[in-house]
Protein backbone atom coordinates (compact mmCIF):
# COMPACT_ATOMS: atom_id res chain seq x y z
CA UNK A 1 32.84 19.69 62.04
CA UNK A 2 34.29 18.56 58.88
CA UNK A 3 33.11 20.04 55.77
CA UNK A 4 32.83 18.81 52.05
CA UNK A 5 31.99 19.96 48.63
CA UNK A 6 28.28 19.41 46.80
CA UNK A 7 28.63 19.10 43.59
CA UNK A 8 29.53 22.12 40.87
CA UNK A 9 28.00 24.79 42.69
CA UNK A 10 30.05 25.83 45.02
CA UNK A 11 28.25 24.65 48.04
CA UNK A 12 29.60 23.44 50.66
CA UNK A 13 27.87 20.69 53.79
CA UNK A 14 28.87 19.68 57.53
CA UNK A 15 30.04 16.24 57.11
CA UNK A 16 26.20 15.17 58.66
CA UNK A 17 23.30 16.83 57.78
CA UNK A 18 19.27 16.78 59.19
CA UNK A 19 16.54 15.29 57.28
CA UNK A 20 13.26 17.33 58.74
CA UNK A 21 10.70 15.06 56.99
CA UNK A 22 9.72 13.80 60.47
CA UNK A 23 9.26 16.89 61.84
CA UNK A 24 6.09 17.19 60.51
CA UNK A 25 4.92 13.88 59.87
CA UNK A 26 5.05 10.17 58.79
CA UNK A 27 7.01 9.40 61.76
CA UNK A 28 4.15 10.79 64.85
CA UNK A 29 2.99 13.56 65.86
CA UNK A 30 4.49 16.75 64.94
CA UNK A 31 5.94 18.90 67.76
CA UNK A 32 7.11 22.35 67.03
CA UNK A 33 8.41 23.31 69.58
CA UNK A 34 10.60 20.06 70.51
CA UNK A 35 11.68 20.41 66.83
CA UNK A 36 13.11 24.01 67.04
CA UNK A 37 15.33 23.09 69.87
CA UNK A 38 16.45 20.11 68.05
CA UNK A 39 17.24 21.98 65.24
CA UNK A 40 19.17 24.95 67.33
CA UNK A 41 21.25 22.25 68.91
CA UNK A 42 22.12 20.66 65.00
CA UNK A 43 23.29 23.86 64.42
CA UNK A 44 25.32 24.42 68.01
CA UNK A 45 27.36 20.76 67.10
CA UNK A 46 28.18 22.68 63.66
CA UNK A 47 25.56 20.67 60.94
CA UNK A 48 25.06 23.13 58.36
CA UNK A 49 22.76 20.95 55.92
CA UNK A 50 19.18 21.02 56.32
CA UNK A 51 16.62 19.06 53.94
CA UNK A 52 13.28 19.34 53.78
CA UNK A 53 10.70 19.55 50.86
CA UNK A 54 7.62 21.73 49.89
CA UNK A 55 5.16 18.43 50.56
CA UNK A 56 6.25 17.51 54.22
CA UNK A 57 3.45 18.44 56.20
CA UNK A 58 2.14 20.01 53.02
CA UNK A 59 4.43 23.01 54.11
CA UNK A 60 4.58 22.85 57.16
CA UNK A 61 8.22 21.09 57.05
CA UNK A 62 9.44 24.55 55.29
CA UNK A 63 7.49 27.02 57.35
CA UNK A 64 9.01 25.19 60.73
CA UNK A 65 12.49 25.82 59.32
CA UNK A 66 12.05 29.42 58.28
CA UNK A 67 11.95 30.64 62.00
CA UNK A 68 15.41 28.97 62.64
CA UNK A 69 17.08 30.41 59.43
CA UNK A 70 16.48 33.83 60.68
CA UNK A 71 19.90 35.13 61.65
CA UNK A 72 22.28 32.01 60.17
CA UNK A 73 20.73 32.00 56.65
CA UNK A 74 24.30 32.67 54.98
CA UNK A 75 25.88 30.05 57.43
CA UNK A 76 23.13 27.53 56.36
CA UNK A 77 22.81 25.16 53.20
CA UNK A 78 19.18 24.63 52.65
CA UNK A 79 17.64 22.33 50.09
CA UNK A 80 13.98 21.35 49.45
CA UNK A 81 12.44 19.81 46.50
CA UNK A 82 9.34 19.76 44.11
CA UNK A 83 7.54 17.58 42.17
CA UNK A 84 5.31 15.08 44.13
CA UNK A 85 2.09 16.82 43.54
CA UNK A 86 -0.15 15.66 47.01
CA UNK A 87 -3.50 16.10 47.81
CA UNK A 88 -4.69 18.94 50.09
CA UNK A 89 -7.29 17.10 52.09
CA UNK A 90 -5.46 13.44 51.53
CA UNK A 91 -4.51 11.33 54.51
CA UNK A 92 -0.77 11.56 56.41
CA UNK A 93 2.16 9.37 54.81
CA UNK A 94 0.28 9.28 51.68
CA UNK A 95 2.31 11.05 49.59
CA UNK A 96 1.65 10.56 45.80
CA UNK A 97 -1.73 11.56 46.01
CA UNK A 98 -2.71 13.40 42.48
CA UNK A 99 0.93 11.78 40.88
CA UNK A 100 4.38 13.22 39.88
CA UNK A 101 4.94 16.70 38.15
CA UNK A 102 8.19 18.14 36.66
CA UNK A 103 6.71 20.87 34.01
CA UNK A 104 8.66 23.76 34.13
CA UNK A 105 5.28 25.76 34.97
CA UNK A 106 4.83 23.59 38.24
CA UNK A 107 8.26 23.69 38.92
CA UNK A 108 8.37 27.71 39.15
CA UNK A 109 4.86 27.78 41.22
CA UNK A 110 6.28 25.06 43.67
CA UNK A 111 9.79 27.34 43.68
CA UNK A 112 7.64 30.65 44.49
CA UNK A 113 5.68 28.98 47.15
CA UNK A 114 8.29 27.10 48.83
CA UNK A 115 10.84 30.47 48.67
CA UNK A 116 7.64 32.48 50.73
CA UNK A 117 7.25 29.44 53.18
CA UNK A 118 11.01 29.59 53.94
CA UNK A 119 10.79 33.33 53.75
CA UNK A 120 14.37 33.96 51.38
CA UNK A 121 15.23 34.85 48.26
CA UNK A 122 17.52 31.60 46.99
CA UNK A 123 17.62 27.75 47.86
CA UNK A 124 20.98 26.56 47.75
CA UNK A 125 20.05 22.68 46.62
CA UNK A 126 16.66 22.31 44.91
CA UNK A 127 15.79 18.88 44.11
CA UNK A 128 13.10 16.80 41.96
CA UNK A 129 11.76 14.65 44.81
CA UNK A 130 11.09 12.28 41.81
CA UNK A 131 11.37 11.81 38.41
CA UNK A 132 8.35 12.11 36.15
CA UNK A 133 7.90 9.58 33.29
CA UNK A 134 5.95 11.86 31.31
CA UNK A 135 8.25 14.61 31.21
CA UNK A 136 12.00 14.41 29.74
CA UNK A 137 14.58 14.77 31.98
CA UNK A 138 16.41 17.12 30.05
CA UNK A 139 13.54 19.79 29.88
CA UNK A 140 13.30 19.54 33.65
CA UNK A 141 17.10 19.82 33.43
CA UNK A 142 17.05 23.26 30.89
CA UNK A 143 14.12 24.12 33.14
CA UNK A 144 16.42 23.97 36.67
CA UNK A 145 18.81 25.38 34.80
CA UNK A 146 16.80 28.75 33.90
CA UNK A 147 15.83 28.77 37.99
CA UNK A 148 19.90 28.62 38.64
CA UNK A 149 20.73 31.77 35.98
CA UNK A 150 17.82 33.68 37.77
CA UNK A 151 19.32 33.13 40.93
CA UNK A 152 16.37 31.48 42.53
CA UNK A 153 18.57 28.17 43.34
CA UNK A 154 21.78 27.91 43.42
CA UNK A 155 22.46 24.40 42.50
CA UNK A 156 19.95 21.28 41.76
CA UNK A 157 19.69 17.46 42.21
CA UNK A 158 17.78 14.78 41.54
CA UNK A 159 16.25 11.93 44.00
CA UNK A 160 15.78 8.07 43.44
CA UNK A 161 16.64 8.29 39.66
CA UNK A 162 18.49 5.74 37.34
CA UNK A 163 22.35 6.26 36.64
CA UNK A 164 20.93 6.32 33.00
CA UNK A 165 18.64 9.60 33.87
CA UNK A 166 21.45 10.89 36.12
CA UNK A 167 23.99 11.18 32.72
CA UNK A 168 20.94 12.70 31.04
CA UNK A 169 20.10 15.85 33.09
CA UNK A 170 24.16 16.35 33.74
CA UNK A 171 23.92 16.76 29.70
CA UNK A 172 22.28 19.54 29.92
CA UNK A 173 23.33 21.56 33.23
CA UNK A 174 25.70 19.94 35.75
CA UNK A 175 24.15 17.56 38.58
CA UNK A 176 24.53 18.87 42.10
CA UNK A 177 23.71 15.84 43.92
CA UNK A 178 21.50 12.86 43.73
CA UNK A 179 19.78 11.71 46.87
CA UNK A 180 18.55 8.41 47.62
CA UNK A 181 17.71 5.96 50.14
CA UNK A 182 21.09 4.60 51.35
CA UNK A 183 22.26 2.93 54.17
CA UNK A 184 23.53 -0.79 55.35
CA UNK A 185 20.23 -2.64 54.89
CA UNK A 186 20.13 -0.34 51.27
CA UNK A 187 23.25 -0.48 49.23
CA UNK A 188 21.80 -1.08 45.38
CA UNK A 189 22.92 2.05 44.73
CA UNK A 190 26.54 0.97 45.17
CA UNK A 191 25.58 -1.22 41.94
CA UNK A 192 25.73 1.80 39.11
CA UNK A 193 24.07 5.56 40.47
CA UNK A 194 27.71 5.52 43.07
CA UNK A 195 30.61 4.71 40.62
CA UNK A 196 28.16 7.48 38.03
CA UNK A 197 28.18 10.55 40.79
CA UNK A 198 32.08 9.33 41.62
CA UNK A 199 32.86 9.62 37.36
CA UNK A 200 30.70 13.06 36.82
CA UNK A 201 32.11 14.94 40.01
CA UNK A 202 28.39 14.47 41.67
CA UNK A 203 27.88 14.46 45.59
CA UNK A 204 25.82 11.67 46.72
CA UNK A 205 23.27 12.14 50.00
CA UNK A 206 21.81 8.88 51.71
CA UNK A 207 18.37 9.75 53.31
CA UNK A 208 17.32 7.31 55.52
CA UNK A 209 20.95 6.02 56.63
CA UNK A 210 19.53 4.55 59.68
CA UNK A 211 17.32 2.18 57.81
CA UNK A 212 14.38 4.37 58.90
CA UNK A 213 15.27 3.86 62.20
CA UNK A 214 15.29 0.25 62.13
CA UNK A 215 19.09 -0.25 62.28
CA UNK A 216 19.29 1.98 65.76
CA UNK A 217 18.59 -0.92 67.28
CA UNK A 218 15.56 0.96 69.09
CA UNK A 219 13.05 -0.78 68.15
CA UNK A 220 11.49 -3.78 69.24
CA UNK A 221 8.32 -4.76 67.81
CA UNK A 222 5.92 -3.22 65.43
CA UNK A 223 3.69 -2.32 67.91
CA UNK A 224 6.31 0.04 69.22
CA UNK A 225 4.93 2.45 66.42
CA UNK A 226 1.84 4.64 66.12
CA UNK A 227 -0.87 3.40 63.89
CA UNK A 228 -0.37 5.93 61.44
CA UNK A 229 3.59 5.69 60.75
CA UNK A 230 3.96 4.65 57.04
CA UNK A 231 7.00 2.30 58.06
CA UNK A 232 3.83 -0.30 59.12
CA UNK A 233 3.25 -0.28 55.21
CA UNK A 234 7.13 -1.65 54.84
CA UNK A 235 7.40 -5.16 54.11
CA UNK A 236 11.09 -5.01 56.33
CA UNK A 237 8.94 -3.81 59.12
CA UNK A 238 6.28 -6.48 59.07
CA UNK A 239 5.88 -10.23 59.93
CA UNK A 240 8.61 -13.05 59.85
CA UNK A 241 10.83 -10.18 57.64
CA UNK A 242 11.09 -8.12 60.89
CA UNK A 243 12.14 -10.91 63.18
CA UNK A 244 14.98 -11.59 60.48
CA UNK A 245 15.96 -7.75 60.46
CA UNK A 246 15.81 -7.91 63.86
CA UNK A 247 18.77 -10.56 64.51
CA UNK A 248 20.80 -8.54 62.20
CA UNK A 249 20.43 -5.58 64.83
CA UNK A 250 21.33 -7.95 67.25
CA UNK A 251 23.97 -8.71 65.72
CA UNK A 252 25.33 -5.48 64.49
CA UNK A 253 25.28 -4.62 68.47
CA UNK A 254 27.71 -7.34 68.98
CA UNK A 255 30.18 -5.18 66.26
CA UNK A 256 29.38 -1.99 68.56
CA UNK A 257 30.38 -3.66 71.70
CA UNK A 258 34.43 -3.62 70.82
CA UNK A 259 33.25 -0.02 69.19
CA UNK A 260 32.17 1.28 72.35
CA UNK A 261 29.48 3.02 70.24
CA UNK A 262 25.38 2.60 69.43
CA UNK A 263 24.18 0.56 66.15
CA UNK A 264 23.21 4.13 64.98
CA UNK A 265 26.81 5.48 65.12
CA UNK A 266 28.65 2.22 63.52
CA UNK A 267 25.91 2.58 60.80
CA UNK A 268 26.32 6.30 60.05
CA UNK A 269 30.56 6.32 60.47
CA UNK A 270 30.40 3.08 57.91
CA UNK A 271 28.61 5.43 55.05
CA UNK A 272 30.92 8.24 56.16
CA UNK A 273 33.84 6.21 56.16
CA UNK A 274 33.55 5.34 52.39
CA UNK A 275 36.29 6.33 50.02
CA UNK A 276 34.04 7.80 47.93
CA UNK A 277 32.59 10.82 50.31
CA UNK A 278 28.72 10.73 51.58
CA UNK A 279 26.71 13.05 53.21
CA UNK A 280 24.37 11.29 55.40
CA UNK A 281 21.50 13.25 56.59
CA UNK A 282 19.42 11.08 59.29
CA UNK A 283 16.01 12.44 60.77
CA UNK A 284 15.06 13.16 64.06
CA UNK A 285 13.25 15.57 66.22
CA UNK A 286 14.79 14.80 69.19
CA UNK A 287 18.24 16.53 71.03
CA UNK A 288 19.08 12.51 72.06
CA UNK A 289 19.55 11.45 68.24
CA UNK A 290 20.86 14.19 67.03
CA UNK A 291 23.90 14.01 69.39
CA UNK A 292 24.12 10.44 69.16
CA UNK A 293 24.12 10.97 65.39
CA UNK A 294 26.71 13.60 65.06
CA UNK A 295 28.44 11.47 67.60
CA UNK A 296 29.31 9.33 64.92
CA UNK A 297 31.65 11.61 63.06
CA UNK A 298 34.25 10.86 65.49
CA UNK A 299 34.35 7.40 64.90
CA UNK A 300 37.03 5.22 62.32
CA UNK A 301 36.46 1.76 61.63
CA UNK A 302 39.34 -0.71 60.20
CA UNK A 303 39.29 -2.60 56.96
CA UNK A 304 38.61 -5.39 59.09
CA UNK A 305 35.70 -4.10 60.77
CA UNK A 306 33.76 -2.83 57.57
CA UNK A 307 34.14 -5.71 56.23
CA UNK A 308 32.53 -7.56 58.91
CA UNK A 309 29.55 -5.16 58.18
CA UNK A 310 29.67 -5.32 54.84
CA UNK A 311 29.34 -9.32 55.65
CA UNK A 312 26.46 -9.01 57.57
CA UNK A 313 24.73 -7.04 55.37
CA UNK A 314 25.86 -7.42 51.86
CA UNK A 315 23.52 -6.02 49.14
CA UNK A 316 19.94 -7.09 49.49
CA UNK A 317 21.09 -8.84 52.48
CA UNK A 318 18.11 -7.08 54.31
CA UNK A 319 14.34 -9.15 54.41
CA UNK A 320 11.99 -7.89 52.71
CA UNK A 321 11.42 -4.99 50.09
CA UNK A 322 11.51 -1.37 51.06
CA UNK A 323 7.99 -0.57 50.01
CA UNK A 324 4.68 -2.74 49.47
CA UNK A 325 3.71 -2.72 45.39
CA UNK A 326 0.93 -0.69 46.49
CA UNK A 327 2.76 1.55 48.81
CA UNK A 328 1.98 5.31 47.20
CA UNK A 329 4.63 6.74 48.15
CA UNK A 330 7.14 4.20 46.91
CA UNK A 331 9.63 6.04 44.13
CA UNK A 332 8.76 4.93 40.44
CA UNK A 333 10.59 4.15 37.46
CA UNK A 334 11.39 7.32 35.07
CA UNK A 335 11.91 6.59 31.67
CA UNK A 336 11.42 9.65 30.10
């Protein structure tokens, strides 16, 4: 598989990586054992990035992956992240719990702990899952920095910030890679934080390129998920904004037919067709995705046919927002 550049840190990513959130939860139950083999196969097709984060499953996420690194650490590029601060005994898919917390204190204790779940000595990519407003960016910036020097992480990045916070922290200690919700039904970010990573040499990584599954085409109705997945919360997933999302799909299979590919494929080769290179890294904990997904590096589209994409979903062309007001885990402005 094709392989690109992160950032200034030398690292380097399979053109697809694996998001492992779901793994654990928010998306069903978590199976362990279905998820190893899923993520031995990633690794057979030649996907090489692997995200995950200290508060999926409230560790769990990290302790699944540190049996698989055994053996293909040095082959691997791992990142995690720190900073939501969750509640031990709080409910699944709730995930701001007790707030946001980027001291530099926190930040080493979350480092520590997540370094002995994974069981190694370095994280290649460490991000802050989110920014907080009470702390500057630039002394969580110095602070990453110090972690880097020590050789705890090797590089850092920064998740659903502003292009004006994103300038900030590259101030102080070169930017990595920002990762943020990207994907056909999401492109604000093509507004300002894309043309800011293309200018400061930063890689950009779209979680959730499948419009959290929505734009496979797989599902059907709301009632197709379990009561306690957190995309019920979504506006886009509820009421008269689904049925409208839902003869988009429709539609988008109608592009796929000439394609000779799924909805998921046209949807993942469209980000990874972009001049400007992205890493998608979809979730799943199942062998079927996975090869579907990677499937998608093989395919080209035209001018002609990303532009008929790009016209059926242009920016905000997708109904409804991507969280509900109240929605805890929704990202929040940083303005520190």
């Amino acid at each position: 598989m094709q392989t690109v550049t992160v950032g200034h840190a030398g690292l380097r990513s399979s053109a697809i990586g694996l998001g492992c959130m779901g793994m654990s939860e928010f998306y069903g139950q978590a199976d362990d054992a279905q998820s190893l083999r899923t993520l031995e196969r990633a690794f057979e097709l030649g996907v090489t990035h692997y995200d995950t984060s200290n508060v999926y499953g409230r560790g769990h996420n990290e302790r699944l992956l540190s049996g698989f690194l055994k053996g293909r650490r040095d082959a691997i590029m791992l990142s995690s992240k720190f900073g939501v601060v969750r509640d031990p005994d709080g409910p699944s898919g709730s995930t701001y719990d007790r707030g946001i917390d980027n001291s530099p204190a926190y930040m080493r204790q979350c480092l520590e702990e997540s370094l002995a779940r994974l069981d190694v000595d370095c994280i290649d990519l460490y991000y802050v899952h989110r920014a907080d407003p009470n702390v500057p960016i630039e002394e969580t910036a110095g602070a990453l920095a110090d972690l880097v020097r020590a050789g705890k992480i090797r590089g850092y990045g920064l998740s659903e910030v502003s292009a004006d916070l994103l300038r900030r922290a590259h101030t102080v200690h070169p930017v990595s890679a920002i990762q943020s919700e990207y994907s056909l039904w999401t492109r604000e970010p093509e507004l300002d934080v894309l043309p800011t990573c293309q200018e400061l040499g930063i890689r950009f990584i779209a979680y959730s390129p499948l419009g959290r599954g929505f734009l496979t085409g797989a599902i059907a109705n709301a009632q197709q998920l379990g009561s306690d997945d957190f995309r019920l919360s979504s506006p886009r997933f509820q009421g008269e904004n689904f049925d409208r999302n839902l003869a988009i799909v429709e539609q988008l299979r109608q592009l796929c037919a000439a394609k000779n590919c799924t909805p998921s494929q046209i949807a993942l080769a469209w980000i990874m067709g972009r001049e400007q290179a992205i890493i998608p890294i979809p979730g799943t904990k199942r062998i079927k995705y996975l090869e579907e997904n990677v499937g998608a590096t093989s395919i080209s589209l035209s001018a002609q046919e990303r532009m008929a994409l790009e016209a059926l979903l242009p920016i905000g062309g997708a109904a409804g927002t991507r969280y509900a007001s109240d929605f805890k885990g929704a990202p929040r402005p940083a303005t520190s």
